[in-house]
PDB file of N, CA and C in Angstrom:
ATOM      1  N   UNK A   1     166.205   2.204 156.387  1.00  0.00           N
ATOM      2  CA  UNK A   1     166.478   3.164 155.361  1.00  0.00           C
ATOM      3  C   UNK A   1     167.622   4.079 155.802  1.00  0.00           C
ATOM      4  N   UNK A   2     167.878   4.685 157.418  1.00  0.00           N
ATOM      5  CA  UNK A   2     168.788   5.494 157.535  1.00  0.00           C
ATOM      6  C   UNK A   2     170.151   4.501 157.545  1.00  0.00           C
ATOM      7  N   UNK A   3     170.080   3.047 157.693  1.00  0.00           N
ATOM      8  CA  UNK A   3     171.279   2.668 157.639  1.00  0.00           C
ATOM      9  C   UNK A   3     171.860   2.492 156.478  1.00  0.00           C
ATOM     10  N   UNK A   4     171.278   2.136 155.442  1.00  0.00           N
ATOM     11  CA  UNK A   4     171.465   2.440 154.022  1.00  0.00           C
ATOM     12  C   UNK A   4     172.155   3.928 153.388  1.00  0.00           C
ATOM     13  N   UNK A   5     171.467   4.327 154.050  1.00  0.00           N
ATOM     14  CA  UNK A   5     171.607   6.215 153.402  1.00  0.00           C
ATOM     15  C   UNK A   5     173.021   6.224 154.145  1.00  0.00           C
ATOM     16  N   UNK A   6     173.146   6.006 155.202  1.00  0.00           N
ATOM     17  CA  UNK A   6     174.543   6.012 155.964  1.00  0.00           C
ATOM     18  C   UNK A   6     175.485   5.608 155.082  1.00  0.00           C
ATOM     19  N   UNK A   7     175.498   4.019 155.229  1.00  0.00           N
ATOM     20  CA  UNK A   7     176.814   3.485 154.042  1.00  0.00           C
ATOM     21  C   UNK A   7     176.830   4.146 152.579  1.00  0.00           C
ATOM     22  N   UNK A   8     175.995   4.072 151.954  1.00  0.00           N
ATOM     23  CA  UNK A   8     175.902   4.817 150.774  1.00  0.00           C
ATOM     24  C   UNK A   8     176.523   6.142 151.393  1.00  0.00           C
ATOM     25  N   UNK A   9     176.569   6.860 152.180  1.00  0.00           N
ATOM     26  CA  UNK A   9     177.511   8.003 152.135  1.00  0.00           C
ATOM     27  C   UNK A   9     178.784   7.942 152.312  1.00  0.00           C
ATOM     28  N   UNK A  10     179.234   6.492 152.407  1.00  0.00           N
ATOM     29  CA  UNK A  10     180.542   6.023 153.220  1.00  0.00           C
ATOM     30  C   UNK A  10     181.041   5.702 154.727  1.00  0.00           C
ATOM     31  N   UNK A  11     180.034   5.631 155.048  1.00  0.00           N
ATOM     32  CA  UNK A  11     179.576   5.936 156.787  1.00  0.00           C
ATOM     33  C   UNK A  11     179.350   4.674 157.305  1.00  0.00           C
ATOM     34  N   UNK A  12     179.745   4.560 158.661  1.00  0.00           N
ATOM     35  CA  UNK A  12     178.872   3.168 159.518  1.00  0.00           C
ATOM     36  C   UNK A  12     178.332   3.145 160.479  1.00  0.00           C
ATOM     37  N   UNK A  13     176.859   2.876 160.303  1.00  0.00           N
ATOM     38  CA  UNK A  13     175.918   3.536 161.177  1.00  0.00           C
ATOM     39  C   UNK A  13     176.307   2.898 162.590  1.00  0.00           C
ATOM     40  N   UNK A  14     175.707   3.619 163.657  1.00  0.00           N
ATOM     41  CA  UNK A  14     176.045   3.461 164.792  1.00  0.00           C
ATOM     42  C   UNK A  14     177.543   3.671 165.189  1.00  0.00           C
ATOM     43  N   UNK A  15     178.141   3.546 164.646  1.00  0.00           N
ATOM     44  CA  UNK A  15     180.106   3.929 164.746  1.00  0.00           C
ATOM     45  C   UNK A  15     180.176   5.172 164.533  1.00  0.00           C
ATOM     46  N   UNK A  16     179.839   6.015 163.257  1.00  0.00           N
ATOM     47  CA  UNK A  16     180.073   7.144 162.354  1.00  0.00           C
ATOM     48  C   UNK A  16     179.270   7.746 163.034  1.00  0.00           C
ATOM     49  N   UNK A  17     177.772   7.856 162.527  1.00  0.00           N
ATOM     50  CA  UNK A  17     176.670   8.368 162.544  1.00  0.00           C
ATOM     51  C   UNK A  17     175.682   7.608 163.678  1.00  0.00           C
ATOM     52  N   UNK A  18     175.310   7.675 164.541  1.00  0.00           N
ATOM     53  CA  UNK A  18     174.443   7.498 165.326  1.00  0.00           C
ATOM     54  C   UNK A  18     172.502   7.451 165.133  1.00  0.00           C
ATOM     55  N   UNK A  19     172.096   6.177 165.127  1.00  0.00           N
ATOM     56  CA  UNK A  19     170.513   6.390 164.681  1.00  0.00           C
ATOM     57  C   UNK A  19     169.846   6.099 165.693  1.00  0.00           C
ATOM     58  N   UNK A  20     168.875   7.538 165.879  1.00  0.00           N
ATOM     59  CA  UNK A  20     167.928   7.333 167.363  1.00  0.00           C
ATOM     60  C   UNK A  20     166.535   6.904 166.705  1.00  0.00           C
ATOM     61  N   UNK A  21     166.193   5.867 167.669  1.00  0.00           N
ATOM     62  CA  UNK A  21     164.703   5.903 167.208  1.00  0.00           C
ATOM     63  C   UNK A  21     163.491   6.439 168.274  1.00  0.00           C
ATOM     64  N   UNK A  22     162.799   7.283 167.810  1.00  0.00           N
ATOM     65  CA  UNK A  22     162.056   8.164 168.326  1.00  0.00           C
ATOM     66  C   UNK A  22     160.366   7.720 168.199  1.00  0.00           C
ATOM     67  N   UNK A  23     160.278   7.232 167.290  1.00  0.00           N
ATOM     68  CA  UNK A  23     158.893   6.915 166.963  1.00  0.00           C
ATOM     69  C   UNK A  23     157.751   7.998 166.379  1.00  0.00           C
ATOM     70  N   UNK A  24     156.832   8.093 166.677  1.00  0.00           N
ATOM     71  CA  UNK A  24     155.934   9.226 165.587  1.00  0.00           C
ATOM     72  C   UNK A  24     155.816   9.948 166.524  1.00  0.00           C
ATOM     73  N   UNK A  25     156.031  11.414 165.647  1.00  0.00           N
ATOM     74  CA  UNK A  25     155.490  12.604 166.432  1.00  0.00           C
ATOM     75  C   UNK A  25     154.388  13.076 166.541  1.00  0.00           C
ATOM     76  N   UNK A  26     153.549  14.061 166.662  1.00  0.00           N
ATOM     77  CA  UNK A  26     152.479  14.583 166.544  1.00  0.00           C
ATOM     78  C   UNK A  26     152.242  14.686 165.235  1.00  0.00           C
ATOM     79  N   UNK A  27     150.853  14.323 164.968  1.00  0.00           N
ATOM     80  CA  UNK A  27     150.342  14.716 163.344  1.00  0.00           C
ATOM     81  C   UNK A  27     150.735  13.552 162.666  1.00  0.00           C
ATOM     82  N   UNK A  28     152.045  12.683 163.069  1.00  0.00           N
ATOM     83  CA  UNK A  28     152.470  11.527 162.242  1.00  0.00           C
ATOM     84  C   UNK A  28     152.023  10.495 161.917  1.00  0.00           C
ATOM     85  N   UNK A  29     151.176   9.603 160.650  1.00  0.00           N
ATOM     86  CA  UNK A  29     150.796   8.795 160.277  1.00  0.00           C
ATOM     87  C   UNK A  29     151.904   7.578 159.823  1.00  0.00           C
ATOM     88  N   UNK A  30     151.446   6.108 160.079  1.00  0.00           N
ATOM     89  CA  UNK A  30     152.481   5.560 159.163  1.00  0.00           C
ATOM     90  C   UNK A  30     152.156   4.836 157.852  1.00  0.00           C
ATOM     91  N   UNK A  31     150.914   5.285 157.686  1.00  0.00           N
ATOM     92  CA  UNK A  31     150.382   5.112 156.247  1.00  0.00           C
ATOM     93  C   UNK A  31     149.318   6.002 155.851  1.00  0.00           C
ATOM     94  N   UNK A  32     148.955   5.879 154.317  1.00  0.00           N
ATOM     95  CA  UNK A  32     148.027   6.991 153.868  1.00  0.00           C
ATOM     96  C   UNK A  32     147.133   6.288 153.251  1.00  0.00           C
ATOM     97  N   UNK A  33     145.690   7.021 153.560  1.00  0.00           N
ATOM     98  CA  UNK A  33     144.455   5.368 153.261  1.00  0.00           C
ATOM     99  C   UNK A  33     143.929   6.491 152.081  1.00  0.00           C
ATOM    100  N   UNK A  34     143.657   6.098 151.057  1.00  0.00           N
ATOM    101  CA  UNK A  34     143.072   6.731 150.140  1.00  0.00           C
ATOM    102  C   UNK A  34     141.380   6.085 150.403  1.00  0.00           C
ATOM    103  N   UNK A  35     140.846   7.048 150.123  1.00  0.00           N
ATOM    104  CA  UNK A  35     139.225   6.680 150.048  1.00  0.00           C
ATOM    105  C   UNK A  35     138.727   6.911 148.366  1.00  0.00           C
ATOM    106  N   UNK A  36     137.591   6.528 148.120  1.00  0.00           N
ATOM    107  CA  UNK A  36     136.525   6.442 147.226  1.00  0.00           C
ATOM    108  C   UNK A  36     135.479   7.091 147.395  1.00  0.00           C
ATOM    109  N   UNK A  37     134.616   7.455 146.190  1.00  0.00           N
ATOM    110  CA  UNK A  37     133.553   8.060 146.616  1.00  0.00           C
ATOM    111  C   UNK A  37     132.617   7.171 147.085  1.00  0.00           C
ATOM    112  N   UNK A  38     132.490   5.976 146.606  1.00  0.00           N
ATOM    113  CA  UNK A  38     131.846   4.955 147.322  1.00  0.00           C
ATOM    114  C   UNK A  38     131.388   4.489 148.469  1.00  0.00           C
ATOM    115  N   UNK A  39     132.585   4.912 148.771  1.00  0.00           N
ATOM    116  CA  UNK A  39     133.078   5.113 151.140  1.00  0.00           C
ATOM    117  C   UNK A  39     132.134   5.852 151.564  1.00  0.00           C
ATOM    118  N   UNK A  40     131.332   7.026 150.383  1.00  0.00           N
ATOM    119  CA  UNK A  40     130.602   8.040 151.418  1.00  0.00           C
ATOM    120  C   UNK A  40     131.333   9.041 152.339  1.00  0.00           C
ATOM    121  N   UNK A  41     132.205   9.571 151.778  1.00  0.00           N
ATOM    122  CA  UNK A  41     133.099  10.442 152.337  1.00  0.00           C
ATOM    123  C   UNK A  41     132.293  11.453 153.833  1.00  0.00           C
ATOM    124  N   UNK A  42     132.857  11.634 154.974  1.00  0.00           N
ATOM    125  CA  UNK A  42     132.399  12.608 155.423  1.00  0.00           C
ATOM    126  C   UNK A  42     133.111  13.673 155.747  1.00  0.00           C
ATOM    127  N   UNK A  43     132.375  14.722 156.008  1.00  0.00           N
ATOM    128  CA  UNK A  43     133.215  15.664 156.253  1.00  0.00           C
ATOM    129  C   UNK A  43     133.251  16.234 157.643  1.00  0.00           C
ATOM    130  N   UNK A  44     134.615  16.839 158.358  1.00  0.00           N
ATOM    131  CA  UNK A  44     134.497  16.901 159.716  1.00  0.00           C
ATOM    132  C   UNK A  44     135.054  18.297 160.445  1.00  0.00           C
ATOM    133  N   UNK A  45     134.950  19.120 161.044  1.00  0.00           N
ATOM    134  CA  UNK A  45     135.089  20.264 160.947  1.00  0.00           C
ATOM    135  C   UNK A  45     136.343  20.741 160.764  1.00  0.00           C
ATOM    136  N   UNK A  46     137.412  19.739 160.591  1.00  0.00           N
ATOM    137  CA  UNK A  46     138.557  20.272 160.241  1.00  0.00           C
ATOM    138  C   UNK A  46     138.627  19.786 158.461  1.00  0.00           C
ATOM    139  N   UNK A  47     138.587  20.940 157.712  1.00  0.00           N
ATOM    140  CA  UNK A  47     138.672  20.881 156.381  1.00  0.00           C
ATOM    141  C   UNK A  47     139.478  19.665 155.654  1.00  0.00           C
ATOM    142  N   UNK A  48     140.358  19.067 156.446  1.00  0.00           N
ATOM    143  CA  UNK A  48     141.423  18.255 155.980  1.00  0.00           C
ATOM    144  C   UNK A  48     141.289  16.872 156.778  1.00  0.00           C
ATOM    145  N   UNK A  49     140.141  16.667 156.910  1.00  0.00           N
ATOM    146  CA  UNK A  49     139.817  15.225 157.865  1.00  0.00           C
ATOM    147  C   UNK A  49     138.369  14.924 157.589  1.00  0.00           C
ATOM    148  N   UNK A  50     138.852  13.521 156.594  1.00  0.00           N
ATOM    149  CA  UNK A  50     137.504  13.505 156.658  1.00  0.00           C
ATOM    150  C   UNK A  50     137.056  11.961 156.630  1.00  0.00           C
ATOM    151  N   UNK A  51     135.903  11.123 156.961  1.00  0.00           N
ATOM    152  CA  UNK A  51     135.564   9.706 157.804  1.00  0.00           C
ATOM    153  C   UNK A  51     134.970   8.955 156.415  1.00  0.00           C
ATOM    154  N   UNK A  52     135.550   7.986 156.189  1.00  0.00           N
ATOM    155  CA  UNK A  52     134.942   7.142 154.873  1.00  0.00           C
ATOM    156  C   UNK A  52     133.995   5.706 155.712  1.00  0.00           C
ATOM    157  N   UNK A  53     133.149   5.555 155.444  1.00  0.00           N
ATOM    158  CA  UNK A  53     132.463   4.597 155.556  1.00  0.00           C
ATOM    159  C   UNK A  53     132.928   3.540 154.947  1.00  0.00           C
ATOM    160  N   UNK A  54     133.523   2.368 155.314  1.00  0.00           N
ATOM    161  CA  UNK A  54     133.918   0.999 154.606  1.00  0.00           C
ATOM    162  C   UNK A  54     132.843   0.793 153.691  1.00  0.00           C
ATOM    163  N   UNK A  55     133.017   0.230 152.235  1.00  0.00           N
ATOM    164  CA  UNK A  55     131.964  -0.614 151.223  1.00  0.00           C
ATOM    165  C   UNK A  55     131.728  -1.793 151.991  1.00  0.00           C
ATOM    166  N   UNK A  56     130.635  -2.012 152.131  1.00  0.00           N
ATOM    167  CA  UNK A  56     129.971  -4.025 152.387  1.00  0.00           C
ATOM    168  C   UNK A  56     130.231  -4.526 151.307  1.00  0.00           C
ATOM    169  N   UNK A  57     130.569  -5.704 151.689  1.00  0.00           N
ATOM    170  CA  UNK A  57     131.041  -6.363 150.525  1.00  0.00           C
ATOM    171  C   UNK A  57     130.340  -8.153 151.246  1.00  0.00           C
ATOM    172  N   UNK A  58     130.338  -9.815 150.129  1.00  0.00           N
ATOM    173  CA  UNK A  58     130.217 -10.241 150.466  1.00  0.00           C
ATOM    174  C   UNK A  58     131.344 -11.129 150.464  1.00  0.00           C
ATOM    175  N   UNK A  59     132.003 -11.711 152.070  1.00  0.00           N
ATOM    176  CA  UNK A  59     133.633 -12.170 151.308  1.00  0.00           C
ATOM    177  C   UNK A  59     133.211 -13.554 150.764  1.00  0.00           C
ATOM    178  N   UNK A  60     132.423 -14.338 150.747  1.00  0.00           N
ATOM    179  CA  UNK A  60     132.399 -15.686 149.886  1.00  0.00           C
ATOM    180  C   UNK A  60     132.850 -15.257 148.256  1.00  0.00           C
ATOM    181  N   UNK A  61     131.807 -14.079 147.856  1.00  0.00           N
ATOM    182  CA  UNK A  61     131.829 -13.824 146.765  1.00  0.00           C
ATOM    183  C   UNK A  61     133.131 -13.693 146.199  1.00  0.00           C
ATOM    184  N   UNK A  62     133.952 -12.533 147.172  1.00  0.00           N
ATOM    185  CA  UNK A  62     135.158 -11.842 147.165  1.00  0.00           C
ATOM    186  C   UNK A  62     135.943 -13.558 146.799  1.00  0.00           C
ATOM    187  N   UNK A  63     136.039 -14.238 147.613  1.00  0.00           N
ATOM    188  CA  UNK A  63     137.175 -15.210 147.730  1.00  0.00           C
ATOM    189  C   UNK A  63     136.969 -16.125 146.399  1.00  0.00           C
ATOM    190  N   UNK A  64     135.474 -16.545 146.011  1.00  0.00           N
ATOM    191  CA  UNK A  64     135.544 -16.926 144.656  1.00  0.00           C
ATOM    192  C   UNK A  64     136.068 -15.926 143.325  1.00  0.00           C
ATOM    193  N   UNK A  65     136.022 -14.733 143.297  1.00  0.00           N
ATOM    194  CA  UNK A  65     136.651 -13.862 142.540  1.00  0.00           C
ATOM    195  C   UNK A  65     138.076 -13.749 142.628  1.00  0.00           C
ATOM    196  N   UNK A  66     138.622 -14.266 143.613  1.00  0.00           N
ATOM    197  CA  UNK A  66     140.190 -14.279 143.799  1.00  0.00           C
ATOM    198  C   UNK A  66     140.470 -15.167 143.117  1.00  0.00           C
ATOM    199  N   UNK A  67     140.353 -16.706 143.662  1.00  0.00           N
ATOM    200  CA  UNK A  67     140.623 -17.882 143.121  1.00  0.00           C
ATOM    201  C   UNK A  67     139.958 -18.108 142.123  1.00  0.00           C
ATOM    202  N   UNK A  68     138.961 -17.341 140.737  1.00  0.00           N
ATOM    203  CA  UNK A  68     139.311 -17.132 139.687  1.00  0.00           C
ATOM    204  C   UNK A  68     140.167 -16.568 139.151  1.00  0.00           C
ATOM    205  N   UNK A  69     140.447 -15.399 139.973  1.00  0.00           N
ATOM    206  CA  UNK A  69     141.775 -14.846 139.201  1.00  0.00           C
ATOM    207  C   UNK A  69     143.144 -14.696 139.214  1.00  0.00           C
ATOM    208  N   UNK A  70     143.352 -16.099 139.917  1.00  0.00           N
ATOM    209  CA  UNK A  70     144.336 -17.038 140.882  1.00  0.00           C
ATOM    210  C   UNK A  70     144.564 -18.204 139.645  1.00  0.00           C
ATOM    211  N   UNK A  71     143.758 -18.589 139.104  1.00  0.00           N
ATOM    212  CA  UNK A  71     143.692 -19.323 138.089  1.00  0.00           C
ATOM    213  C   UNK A  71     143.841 -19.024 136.732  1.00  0.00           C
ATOM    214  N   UNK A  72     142.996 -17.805 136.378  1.00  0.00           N
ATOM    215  CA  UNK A  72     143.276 -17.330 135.023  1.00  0.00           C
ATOM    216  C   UNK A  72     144.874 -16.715 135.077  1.00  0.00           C
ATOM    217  N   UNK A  73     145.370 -16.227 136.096  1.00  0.00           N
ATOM    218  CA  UNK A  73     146.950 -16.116 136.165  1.00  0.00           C
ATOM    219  C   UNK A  73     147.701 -17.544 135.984  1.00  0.00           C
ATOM    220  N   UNK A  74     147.654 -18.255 136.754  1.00  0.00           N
ATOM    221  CA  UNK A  74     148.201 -19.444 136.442  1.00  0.00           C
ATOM    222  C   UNK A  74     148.137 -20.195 135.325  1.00  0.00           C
ATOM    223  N   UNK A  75     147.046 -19.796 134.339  1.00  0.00           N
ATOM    224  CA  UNK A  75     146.511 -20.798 133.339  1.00  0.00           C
ATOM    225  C   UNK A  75     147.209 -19.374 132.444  1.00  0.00           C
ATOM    226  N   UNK A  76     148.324 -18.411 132.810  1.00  0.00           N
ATOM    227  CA  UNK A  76     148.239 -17.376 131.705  1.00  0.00           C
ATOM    228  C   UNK A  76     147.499 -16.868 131.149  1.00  0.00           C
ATOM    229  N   UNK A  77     146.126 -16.464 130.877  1.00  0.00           N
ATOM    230  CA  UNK A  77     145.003 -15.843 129.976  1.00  0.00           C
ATOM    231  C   UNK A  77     145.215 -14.254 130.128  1.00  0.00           C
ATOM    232  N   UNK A  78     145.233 -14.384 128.732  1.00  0.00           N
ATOM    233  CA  UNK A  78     145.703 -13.372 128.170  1.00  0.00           C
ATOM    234  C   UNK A  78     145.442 -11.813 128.982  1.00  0.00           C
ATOM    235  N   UNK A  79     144.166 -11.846 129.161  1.00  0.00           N
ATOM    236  CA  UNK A  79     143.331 -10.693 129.532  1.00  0.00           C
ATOM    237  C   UNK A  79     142.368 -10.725 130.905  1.00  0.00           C
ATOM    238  N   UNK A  80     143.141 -10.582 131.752  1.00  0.00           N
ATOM    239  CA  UNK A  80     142.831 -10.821 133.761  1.00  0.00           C
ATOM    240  C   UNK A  80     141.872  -9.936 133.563  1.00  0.00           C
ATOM    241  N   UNK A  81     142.186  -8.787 133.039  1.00  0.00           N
ATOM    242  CA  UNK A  81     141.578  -6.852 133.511  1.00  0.00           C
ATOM    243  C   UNK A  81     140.087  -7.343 133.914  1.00  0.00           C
ATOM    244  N   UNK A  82     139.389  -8.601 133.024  1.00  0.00           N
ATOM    245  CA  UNK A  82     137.904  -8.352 133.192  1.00  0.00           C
ATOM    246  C   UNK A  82     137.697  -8.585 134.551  1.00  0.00           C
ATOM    247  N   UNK A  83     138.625  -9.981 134.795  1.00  0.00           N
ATOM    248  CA  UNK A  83     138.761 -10.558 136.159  1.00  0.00           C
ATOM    249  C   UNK A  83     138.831  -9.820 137.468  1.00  0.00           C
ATOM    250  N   UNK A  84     139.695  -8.550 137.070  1.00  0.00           N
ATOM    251  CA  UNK A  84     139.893  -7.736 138.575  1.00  0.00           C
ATOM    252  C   UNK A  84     138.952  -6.533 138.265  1.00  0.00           C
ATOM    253  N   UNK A  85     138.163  -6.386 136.962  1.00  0.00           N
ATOM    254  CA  UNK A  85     136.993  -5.469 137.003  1.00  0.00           C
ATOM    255  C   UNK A  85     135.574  -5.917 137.954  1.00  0.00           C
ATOM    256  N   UNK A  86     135.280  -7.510 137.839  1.00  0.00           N
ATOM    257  CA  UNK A  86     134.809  -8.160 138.700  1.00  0.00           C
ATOM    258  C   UNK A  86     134.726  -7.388 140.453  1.00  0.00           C
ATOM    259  N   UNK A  87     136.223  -7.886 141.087  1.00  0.00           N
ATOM    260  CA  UNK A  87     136.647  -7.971 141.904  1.00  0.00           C
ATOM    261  C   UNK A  87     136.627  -6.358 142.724  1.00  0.00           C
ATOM    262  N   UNK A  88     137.294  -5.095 141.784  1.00  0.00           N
ATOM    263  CA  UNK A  88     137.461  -3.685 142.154  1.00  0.00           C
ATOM    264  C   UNK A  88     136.164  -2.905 140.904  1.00  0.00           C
ATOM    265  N   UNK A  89     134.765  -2.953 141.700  1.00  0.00           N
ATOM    266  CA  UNK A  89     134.238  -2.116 140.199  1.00  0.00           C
ATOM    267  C   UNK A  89     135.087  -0.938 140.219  1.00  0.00           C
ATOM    268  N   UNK A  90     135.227   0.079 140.702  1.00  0.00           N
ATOM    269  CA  UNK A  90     136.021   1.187 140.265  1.00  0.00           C
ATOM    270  C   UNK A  90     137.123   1.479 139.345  1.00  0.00           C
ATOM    271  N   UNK A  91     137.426  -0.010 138.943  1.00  0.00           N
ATOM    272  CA  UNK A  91     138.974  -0.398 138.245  1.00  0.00           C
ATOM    273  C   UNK A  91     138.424  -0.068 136.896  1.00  0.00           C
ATOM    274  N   UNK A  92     139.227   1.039 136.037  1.00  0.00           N
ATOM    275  CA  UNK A  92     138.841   1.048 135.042  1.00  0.00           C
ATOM    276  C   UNK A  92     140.477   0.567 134.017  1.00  0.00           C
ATOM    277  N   UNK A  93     140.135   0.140 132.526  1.00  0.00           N
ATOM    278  CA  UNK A  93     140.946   0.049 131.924  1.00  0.00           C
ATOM    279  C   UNK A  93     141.113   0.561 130.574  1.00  0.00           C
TER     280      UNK A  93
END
């Protein structure tokens, strides 16, 4: 991304502009996990941290719900939504 942002300014990275890589600092995540209430949220004494319990799930089930809806894509049908209501109950439409 910074070498992009570089040329787009007219620039050539490493010649012009110089890019260090540093890696994560303190506090730094490199993704953001959204939870559910489902997860069982917990709470932990820092107001802003808090531990989700994974859903059980069964994956046979899971993998036949895919490759139905692996198929109803391929076969075009009209209306998947029921298909991935199956798959995500939380999915509303």
């Amino acid at each position: 991304m910074a070498e992009k942002l570089i040329r787009l300014s007219g620039y050539e990275p490493y010649k012009d502009i110089e890019i260090v890589f540093i890696g994560l600092r303190p506090g730094e995540k490199l993704y953001e996990e959204l939870l559910m209430n489902e997860e069982g949220i917990l709470s932990t004494r820092n107001n802003r941290i808090f531990i989700g319990k994974p859903i059980e799930m069964d994956y046979e089930i899971f993998e036949e719900r895919i490759n139905e809806l692996d198929e109803a894509v391929w076969e075009e049908i009209a209306d998947v939504r029921k298909l991935v209501r199956k798959i995500v109950p939380g999915y509303k439409y």
